[in-house]
N, C-alpha and C. Protein backbone atom coordinates (compact mmCIF):
# COMPACT_ATOMS: atom_id res chain seq x y z
N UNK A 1 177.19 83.77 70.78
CA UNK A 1 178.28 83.73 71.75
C UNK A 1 177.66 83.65 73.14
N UNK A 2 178.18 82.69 74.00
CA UNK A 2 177.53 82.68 75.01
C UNK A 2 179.38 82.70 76.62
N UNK A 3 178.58 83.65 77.36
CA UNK A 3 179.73 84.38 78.29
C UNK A 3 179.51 82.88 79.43
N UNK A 4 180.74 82.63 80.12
CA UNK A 4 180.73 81.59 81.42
C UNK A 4 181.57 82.24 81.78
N UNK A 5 181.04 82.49 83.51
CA UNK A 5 182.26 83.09 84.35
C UNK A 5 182.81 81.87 84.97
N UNK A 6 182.91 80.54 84.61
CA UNK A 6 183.27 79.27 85.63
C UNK A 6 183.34 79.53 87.18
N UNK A 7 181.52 80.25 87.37
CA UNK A 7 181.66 80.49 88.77
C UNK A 7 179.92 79.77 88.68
N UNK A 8 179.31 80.72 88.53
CA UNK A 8 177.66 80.32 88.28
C UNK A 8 177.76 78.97 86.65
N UNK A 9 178.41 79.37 85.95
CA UNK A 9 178.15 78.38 84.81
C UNK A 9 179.75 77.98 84.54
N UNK A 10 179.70 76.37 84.46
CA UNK A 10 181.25 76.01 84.09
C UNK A 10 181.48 75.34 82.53
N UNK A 11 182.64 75.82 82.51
CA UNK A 11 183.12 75.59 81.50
C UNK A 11 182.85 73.83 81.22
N UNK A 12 183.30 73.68 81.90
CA UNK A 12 182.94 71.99 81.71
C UNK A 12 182.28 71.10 81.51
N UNK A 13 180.90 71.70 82.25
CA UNK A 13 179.46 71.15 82.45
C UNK A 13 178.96 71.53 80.74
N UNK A 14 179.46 72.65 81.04
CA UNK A 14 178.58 73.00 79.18
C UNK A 14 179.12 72.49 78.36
N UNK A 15 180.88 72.11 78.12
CA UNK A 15 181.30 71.56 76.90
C UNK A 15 180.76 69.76 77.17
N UNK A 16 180.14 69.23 78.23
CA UNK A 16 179.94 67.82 78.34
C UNK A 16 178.45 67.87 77.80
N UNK A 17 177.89 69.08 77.43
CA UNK A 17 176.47 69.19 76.87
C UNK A 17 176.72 69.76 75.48
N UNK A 18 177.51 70.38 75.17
CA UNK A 18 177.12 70.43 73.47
C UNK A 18 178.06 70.46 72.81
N UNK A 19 179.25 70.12 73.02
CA UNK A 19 180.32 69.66 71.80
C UNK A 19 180.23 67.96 71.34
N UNK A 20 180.00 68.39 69.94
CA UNK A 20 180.07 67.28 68.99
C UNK A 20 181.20 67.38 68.30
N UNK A 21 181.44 66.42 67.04
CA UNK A 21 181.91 66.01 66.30
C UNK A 21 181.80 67.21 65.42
N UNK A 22 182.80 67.83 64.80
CA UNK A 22 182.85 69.12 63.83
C UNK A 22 182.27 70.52 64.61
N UNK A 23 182.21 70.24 65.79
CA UNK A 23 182.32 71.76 66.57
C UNK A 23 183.28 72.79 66.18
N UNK A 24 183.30 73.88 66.26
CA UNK A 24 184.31 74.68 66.53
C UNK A 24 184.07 75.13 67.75
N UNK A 25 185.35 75.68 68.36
CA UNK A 25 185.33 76.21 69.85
C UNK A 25 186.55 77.56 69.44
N UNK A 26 186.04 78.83 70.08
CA UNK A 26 186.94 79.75 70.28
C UNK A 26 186.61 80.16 71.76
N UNK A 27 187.69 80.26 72.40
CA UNK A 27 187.41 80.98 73.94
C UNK A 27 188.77 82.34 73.98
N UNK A 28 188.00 82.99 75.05
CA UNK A 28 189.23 84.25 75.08
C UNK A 28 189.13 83.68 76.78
N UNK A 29 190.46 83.90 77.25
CA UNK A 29 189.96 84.25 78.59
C UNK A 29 191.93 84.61 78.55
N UNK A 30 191.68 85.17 80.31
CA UNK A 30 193.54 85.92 80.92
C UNK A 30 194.00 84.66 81.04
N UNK A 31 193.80 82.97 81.59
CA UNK A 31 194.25 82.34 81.72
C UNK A 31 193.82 81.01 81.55
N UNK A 32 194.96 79.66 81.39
CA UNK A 32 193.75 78.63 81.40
C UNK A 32 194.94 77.58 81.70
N UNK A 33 194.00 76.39 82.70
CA UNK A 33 194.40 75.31 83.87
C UNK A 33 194.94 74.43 83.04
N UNK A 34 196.68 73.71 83.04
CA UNK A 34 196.69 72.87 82.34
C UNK A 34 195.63 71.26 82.75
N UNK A 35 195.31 71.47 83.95
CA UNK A 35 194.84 70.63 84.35
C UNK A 35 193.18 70.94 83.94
N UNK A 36 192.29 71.94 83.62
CA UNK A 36 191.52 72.16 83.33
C UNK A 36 191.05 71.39 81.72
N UNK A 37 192.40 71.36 81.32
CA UNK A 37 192.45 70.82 79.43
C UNK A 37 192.38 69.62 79.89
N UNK A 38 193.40 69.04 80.81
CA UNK A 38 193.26 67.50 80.47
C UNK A 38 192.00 66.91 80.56
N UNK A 39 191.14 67.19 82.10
CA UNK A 39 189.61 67.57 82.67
C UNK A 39 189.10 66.72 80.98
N UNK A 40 189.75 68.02 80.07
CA UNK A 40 187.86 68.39 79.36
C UNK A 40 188.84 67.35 78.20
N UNK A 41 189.77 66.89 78.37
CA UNK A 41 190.47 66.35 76.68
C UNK A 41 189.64 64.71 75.81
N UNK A 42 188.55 64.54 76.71
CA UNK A 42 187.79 63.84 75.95
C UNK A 42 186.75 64.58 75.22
N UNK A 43 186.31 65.78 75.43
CA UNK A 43 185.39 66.05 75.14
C UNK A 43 186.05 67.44 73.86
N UNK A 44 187.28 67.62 74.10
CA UNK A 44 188.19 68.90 73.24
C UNK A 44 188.55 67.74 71.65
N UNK A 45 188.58 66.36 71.91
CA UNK A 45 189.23 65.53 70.44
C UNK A 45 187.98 65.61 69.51
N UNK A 46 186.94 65.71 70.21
CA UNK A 46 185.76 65.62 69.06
C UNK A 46 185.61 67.08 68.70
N UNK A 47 185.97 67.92 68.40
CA UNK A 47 186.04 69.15 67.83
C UNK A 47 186.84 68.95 66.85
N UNK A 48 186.23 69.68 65.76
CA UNK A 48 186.83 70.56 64.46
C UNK A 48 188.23 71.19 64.89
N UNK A 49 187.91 72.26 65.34
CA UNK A 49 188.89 72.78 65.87
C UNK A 49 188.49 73.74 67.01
N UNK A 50 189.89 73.81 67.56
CA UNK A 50 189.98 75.03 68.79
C UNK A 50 190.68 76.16 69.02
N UNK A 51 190.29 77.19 69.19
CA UNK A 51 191.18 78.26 69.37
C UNK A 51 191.23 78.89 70.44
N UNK A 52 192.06 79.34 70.94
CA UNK A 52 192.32 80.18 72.82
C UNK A 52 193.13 81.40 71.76
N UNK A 53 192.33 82.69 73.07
CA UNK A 53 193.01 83.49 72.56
C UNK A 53 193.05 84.38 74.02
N UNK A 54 194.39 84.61 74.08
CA UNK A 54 195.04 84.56 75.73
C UNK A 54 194.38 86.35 75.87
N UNK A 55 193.91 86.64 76.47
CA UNK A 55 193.94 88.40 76.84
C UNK A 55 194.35 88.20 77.97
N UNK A 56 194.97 89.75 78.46
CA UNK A 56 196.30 90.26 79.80
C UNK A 56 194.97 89.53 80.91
N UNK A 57 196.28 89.13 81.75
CA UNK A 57 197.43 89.09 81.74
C UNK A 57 197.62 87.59 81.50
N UNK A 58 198.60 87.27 80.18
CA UNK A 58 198.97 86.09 79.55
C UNK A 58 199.46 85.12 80.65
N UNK A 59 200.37 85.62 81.06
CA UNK A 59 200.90 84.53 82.32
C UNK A 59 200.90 85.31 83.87
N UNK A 60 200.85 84.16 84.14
CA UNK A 60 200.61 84.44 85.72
C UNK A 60 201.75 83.72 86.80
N UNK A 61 202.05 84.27 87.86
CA UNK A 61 202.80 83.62 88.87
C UNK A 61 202.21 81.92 89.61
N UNK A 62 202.40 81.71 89.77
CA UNK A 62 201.45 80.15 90.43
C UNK A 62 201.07 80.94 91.67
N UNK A 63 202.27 81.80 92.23
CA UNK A 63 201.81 82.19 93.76
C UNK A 63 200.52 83.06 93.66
N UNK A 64 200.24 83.78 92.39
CA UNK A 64 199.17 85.13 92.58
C UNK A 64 198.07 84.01 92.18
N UNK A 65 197.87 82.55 91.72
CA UNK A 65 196.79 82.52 91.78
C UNK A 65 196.18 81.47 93.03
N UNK A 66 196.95 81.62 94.25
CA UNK A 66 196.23 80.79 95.24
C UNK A 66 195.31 82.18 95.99
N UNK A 67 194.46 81.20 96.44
CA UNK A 67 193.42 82.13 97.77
C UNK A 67 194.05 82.46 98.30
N UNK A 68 193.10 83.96 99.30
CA UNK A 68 193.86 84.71 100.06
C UNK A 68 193.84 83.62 101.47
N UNK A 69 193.35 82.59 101.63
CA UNK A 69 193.43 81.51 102.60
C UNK A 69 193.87 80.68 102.45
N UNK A 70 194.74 80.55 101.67
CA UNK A 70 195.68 79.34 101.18
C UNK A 70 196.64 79.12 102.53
N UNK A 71 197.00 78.18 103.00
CA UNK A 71 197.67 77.74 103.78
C UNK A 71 199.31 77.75 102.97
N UNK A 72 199.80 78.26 101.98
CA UNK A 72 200.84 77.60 101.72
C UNK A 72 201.19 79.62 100.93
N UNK A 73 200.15 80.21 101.30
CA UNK A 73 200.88 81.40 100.64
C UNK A 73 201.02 82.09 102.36
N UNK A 74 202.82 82.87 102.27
CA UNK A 74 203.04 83.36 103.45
C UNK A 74 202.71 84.92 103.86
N UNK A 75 202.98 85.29 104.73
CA UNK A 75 202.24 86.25 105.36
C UNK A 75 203.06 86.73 105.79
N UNK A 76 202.82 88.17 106.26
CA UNK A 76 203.65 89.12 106.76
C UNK A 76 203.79 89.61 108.25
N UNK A 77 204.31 89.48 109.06
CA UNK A 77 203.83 89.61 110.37
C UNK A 77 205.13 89.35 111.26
N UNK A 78 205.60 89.68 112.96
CA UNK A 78 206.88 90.22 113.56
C UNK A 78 207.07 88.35 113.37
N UNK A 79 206.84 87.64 113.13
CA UNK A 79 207.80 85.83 113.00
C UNK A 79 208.01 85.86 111.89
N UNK A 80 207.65 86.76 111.13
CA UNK A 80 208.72 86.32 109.65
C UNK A 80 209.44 87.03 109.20
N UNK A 81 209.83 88.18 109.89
CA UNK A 81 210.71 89.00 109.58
C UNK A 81 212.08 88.56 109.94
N UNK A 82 213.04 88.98 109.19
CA UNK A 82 214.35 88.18 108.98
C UNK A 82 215.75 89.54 109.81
């Protein structure tokens, strides 16, 4: 079993280096990018099979997962008070 935090080592880079044909793949992780699958969906058809197995927290808000510098998440402060 080998751990990727998709920070120092990505998920991606490694499945474009060793998934073949009759792989199996199991991953656990709290969440995962639909756009991250499509990314890898040439490299996910040549597998055996795949399994995700969701640990907390299963779903997430879209808003809790932008940066705390996101331009598009709002802020609290005397102009936005109603």
């Amino acid at each position: 079993m080998e751990l990727i935090d998709n920070i120092n080592r990505l998920l991606g880079d490694r499945f474009k280096d060793v998934l073949r044909s009759k792989s199996k793949v199991k991953i656990a992780a709290s969440t995962i990018s639909i756009f991250a699958f499509e990314a890898l969906r040439k490299e996910l058809k040549k597998v055996e099979s795949f399994e995700f197995t969701f640990t907390s927290p299963t779903f997430v808000a879209a808003s809790d997962l932008r940066t705390p510098n996101s331009p598009s998440r709002p802020t609290l402060g005397a102009s936005s008070r109603c």
